[in-house]
Protein backbone atom coordinates (compact mmCIF):
# COMPACT_ATOMS: atom_id res chain seq x y z
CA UNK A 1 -38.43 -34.06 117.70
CA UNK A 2 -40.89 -31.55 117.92
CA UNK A 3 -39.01 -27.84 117.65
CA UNK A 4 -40.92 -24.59 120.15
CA UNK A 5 -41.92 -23.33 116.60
CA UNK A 6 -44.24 -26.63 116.57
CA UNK A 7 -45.21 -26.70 119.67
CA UNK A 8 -46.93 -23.26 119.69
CA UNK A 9 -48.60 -23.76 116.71
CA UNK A 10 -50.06 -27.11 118.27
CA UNK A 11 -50.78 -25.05 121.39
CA UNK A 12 -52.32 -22.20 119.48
CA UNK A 13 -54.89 -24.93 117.51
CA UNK A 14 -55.38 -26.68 121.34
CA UNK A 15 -53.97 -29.73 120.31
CA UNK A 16 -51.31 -29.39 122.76
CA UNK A 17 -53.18 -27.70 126.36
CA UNK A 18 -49.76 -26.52 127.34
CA UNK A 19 -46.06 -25.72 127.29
CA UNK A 20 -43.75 -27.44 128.47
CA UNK A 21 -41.00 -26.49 129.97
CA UNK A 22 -37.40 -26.28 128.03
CA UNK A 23 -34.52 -26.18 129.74
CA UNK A 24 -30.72 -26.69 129.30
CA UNK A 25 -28.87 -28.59 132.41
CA UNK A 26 -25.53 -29.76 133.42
CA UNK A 27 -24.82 -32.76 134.45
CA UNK A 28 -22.87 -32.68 137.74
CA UNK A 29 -22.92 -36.48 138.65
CA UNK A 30 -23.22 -40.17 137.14
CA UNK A 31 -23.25 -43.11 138.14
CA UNK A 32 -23.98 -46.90 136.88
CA UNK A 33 -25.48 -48.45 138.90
CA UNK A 34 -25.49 -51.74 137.47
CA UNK A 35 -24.90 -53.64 133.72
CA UNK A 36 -26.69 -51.37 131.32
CA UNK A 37 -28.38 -48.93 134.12
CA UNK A 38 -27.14 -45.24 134.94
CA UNK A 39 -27.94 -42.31 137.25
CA UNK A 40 -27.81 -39.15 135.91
CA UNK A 41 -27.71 -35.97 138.04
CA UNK A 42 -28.40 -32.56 136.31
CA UNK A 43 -29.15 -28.98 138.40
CA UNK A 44 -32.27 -27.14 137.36
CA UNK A 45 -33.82 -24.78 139.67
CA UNK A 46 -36.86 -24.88 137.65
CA UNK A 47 -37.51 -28.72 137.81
CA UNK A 48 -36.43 -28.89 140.91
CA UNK A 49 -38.93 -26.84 142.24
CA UNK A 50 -41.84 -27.98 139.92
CA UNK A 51 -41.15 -31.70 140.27
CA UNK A 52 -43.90 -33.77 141.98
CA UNK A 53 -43.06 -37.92 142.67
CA UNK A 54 -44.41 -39.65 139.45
CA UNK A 55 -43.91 -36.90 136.50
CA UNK A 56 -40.76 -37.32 134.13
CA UNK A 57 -38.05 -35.97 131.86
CA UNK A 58 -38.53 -35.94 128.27
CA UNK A 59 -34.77 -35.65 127.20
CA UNK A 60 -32.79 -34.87 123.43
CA UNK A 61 -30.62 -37.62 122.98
CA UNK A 62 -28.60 -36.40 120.02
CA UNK A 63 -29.15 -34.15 117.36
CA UNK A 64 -29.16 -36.66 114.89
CA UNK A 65 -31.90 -38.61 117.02
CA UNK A 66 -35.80 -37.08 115.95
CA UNK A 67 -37.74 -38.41 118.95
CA UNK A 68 -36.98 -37.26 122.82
CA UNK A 69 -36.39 -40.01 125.37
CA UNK A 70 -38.97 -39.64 128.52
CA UNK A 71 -37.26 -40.75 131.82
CA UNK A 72 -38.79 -40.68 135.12
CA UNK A 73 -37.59 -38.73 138.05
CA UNK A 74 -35.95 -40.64 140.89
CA UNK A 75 -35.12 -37.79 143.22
CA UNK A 76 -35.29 -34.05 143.58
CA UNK A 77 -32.98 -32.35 146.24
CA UNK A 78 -32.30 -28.40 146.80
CA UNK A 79 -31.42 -27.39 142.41
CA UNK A 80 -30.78 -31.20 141.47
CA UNK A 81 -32.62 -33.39 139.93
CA UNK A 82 -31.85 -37.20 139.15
CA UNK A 83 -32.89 -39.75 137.03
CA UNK A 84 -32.33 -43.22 136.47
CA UNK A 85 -32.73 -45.30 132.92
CA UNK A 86 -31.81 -48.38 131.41
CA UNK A 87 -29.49 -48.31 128.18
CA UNK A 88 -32.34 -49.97 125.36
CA UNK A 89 -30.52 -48.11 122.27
CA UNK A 90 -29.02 -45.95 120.42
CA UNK A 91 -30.59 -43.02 122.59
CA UNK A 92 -30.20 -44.21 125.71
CA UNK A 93 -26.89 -44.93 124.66
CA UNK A 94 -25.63 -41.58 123.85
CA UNK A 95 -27.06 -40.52 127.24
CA UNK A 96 -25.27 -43.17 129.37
CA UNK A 97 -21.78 -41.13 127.89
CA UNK A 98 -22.68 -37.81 129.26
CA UNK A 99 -20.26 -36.87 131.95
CA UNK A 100 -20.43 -34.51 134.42
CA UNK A 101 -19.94 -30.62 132.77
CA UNK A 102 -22.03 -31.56 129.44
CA UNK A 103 -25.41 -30.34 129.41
CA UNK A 104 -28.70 -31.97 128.21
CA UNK A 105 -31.56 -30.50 126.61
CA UNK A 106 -34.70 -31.61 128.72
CA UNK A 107 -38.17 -30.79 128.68
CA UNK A 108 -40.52 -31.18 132.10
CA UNK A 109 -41.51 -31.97 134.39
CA UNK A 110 -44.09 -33.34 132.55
CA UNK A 111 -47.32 -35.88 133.19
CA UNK A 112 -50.03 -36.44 136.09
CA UNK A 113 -47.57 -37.68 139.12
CA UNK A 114 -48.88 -39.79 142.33
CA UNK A 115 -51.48 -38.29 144.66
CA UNK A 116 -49.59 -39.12 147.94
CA UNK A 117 -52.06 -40.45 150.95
CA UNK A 118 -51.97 -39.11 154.24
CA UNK A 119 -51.56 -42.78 155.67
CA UNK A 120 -49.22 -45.34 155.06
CA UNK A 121 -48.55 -46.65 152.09
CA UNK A 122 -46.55 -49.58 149.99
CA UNK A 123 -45.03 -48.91 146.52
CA UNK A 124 -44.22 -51.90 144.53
CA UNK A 125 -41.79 -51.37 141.80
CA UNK A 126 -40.40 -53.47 139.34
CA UNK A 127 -37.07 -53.21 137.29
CA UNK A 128 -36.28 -49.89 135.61
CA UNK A 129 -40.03 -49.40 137.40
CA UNK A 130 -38.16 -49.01 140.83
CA UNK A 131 -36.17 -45.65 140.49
CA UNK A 132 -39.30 -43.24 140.38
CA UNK A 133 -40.68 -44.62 143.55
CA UNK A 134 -37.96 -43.88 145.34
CA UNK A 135 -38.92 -40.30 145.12
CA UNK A 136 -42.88 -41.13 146.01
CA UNK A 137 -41.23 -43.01 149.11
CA UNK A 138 -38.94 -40.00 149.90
CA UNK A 139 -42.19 -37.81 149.64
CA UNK A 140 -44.60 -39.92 151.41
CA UNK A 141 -46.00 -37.83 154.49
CA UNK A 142 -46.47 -41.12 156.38
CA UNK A 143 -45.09 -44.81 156.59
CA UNK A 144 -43.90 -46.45 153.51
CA UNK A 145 -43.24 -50.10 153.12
CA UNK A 146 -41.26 -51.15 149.81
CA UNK A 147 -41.82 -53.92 147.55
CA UNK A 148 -38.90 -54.36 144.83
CA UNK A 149 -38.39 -56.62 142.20
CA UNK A 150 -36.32 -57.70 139.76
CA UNK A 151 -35.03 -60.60 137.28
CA UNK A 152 -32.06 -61.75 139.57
CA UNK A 153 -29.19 -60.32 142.45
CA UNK A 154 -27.09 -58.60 139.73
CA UNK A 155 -29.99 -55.97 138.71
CA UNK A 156 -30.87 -55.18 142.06
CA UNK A 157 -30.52 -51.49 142.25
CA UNK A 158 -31.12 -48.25 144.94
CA UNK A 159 -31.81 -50.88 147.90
CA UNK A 160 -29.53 -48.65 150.13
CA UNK A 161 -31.38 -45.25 149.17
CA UNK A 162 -35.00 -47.11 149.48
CA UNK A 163 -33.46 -48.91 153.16
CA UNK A 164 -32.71 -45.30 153.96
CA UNK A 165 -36.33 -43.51 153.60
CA UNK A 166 -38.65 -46.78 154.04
CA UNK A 167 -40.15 -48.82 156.99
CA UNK A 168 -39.05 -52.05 155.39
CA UNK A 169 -38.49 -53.06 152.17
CA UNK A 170 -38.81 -56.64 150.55
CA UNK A 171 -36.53 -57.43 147.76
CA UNK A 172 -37.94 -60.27 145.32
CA UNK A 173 -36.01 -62.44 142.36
CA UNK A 174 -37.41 -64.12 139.13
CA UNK A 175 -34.53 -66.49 139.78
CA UNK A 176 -34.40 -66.45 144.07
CA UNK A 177 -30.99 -65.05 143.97
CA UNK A 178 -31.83 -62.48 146.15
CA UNK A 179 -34.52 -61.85 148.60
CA UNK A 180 -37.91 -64.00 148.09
CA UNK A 181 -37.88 -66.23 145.06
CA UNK A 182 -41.24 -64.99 142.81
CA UNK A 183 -43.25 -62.12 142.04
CA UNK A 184 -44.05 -59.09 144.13
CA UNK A 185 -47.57 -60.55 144.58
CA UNK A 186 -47.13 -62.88 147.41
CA UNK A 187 -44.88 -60.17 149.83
CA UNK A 188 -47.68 -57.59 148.75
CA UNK A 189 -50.62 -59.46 149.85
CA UNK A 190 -48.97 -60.14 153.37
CA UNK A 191 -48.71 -56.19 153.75
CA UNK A 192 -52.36 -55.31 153.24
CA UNK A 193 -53.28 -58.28 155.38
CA UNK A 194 -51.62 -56.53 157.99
CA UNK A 195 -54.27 -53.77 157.69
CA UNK A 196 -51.20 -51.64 158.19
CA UNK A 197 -51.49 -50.01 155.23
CA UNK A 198 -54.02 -47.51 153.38
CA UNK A 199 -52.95 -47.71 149.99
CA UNK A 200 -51.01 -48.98 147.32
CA UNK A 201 -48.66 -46.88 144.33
CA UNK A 202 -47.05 -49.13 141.74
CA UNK A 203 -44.84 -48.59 138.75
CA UNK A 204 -43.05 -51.81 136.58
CA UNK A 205 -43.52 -53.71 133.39
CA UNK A 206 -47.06 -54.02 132.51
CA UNK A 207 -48.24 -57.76 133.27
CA UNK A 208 -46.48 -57.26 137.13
CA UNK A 209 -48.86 -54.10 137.34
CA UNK A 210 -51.68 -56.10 136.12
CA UNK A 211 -51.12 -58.29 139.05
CA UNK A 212 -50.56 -55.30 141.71
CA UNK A 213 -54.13 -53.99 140.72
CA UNK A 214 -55.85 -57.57 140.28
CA UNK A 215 -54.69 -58.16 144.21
CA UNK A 216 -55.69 -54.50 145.63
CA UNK A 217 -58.91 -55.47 143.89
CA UNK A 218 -59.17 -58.80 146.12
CA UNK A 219 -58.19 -56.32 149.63
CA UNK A 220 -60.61 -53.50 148.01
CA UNK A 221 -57.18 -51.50 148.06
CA UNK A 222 -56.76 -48.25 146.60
CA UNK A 223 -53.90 -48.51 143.96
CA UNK A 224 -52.86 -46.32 141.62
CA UNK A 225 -50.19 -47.07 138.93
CA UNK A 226 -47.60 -45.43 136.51
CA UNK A 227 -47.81 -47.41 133.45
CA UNK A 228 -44.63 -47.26 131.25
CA UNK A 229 -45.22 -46.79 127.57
CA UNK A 230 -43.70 -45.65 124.42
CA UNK A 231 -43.56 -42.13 123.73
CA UNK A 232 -43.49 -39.78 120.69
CA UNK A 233 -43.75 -36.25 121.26
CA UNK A 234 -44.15 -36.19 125.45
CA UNK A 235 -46.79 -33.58 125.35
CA UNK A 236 -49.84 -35.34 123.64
CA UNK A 237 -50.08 -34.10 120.38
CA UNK A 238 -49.09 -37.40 118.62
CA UNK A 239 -50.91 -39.91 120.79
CA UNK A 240 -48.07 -43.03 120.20
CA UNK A 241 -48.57 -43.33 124.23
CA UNK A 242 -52.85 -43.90 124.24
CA UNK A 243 -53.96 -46.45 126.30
CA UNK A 244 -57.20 -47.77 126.68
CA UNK A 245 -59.07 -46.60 129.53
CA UNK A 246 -62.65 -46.84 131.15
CA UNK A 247 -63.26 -43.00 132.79
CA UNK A 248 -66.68 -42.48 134.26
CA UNK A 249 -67.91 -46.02 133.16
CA UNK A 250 -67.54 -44.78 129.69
CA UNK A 251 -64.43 -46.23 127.65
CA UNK A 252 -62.03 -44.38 126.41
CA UNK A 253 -58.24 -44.10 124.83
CA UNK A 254 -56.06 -42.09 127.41
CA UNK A 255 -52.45 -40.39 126.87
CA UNK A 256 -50.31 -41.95 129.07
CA UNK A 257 -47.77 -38.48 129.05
CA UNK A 258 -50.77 -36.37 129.38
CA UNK A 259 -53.47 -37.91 131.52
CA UNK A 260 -50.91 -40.10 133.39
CA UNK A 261 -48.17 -41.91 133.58
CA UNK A 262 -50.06 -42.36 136.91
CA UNK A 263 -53.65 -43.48 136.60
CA UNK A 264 -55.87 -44.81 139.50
CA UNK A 265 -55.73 -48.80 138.84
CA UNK A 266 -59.57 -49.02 138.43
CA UNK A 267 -58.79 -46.88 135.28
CA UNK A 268 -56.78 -49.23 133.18
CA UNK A 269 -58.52 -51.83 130.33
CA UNK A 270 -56.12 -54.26 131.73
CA UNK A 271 -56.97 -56.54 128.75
């Protein structure tokens, strides 16, 4: 983990353009939401005002534990701010066991968030992909239609919160268990048929985002995405997070926790 006395020398030789905030926060609530997945809850005036849908946490896990885990934020309301993540290791872990009265060392908000239409839109999420666009669907100025996937019925998650701040929202299955049986795809080409809708924000695992651009590309439908991506440092210096890009018509590598997570779809070197 980086320490501040790194981070200004990196921003003092404009490797890293800024700095982030640091801030310690209680928890005050958690909550598992299903096998392996938890809500966390922490107050922070800071982040809580500086938040935009789309940005995350980049969180100390441990002291023992050199690398920050980034989390994105599912909801901001009055000093609170939440966030949802999926227990994937020893990090994650040692998060999932902080209780309400502990406090976490976080840095953010950090990242490019979602640039919210003034018409309707649809998010599609996918797994652990679905918590931070339930604050883009909380923060949408207009209607919002919800497409939400996931592997089976027991991983469904936040369909109550999402039913509670969207038009309509379509749950989908890998294994029909709940909701329509398949992809996102299908449900997602019936709502921009409908001409309903003026553009499309996505988040999920990589290959489901692929196909969320590939059919906006088919409707000529604005999309942007949050890719999700392994992260070093959070703030760009250490580039673990580049993805390949095409900005411009020239191609290029892109931090994904600097110049996204969220990148306008015609962005991404899907290949």
């Amino acid at each position: 983990m980086l320490s501040d006395y790194h981070f200004l020398k990196l921003f003092r030789k404009g490797v890293v353009t800024f700095m982030p905030g640091k801030y310690l926060c209680e928890v005050v609530y958690k909550e598992q939401l299903c096998d392996n997945v938890f809500a966390i809850t922490v107050v922070s005036n800071k982040l809580a005002g500086e938040a935009v849908p789309g940005q995350f946490l980049h969180i100390n896990c441990g002291h023992s534990r050199l690398l920050r885990r980034p989390i994105s934020i599912c909801s901001v309301s009055a000093n609170a701010i939440e966030f949802v993540f999926e227990v994937k290791g020893e990090g994650t872990r040692w998060l999932s066991k902080r209780n309400p009265g502990s406090f976490l060392d976080v840095l953010g908000p950090l990242g490019n968030g979602f640039k919210l239409p003034e018409g309707n839109v649809i998010i599609v999420g996918g797994g652990i992909g679905v918590p931070p666009l339930f604050y883009v669907a909380d923060s949408a100025p207009s209607g919002v239609a919800a497409v939400l996937g996931f592997r089976s019925s027991d991983r469904v998650i936040l369909l109550n919160a999402f039913e509670s701040v969207c038009d309509s929202v379509v749950v989908t299955t890998d294994d029909g268990s709940a909701g329509v049986h398949g992809s996102v795809a299908e449900p997602l080409g019936k709502l921009i048929s409908s001409g309903e809708y003026d553009a499309v924000l996505a988040c999920g695992p990589h290959a489901m985002l692929k196909a969320v651009a590939g059919t906006c590309r088919q409707f000529d439908m604005p999309c942007q995405v949050s890719l999700e991506e392994r992260m070093g440092c959070g703030v760009g210096a250490c580039l673990v997070c580049a993805c390949a890009t095409e900005l411009k018509g020239k191609a290029d590598m892109s931090r994904v926790c600097v110049e996204g997570p969220v990148f306008d779809a015609s962005e991404i070197v899907w290949a």
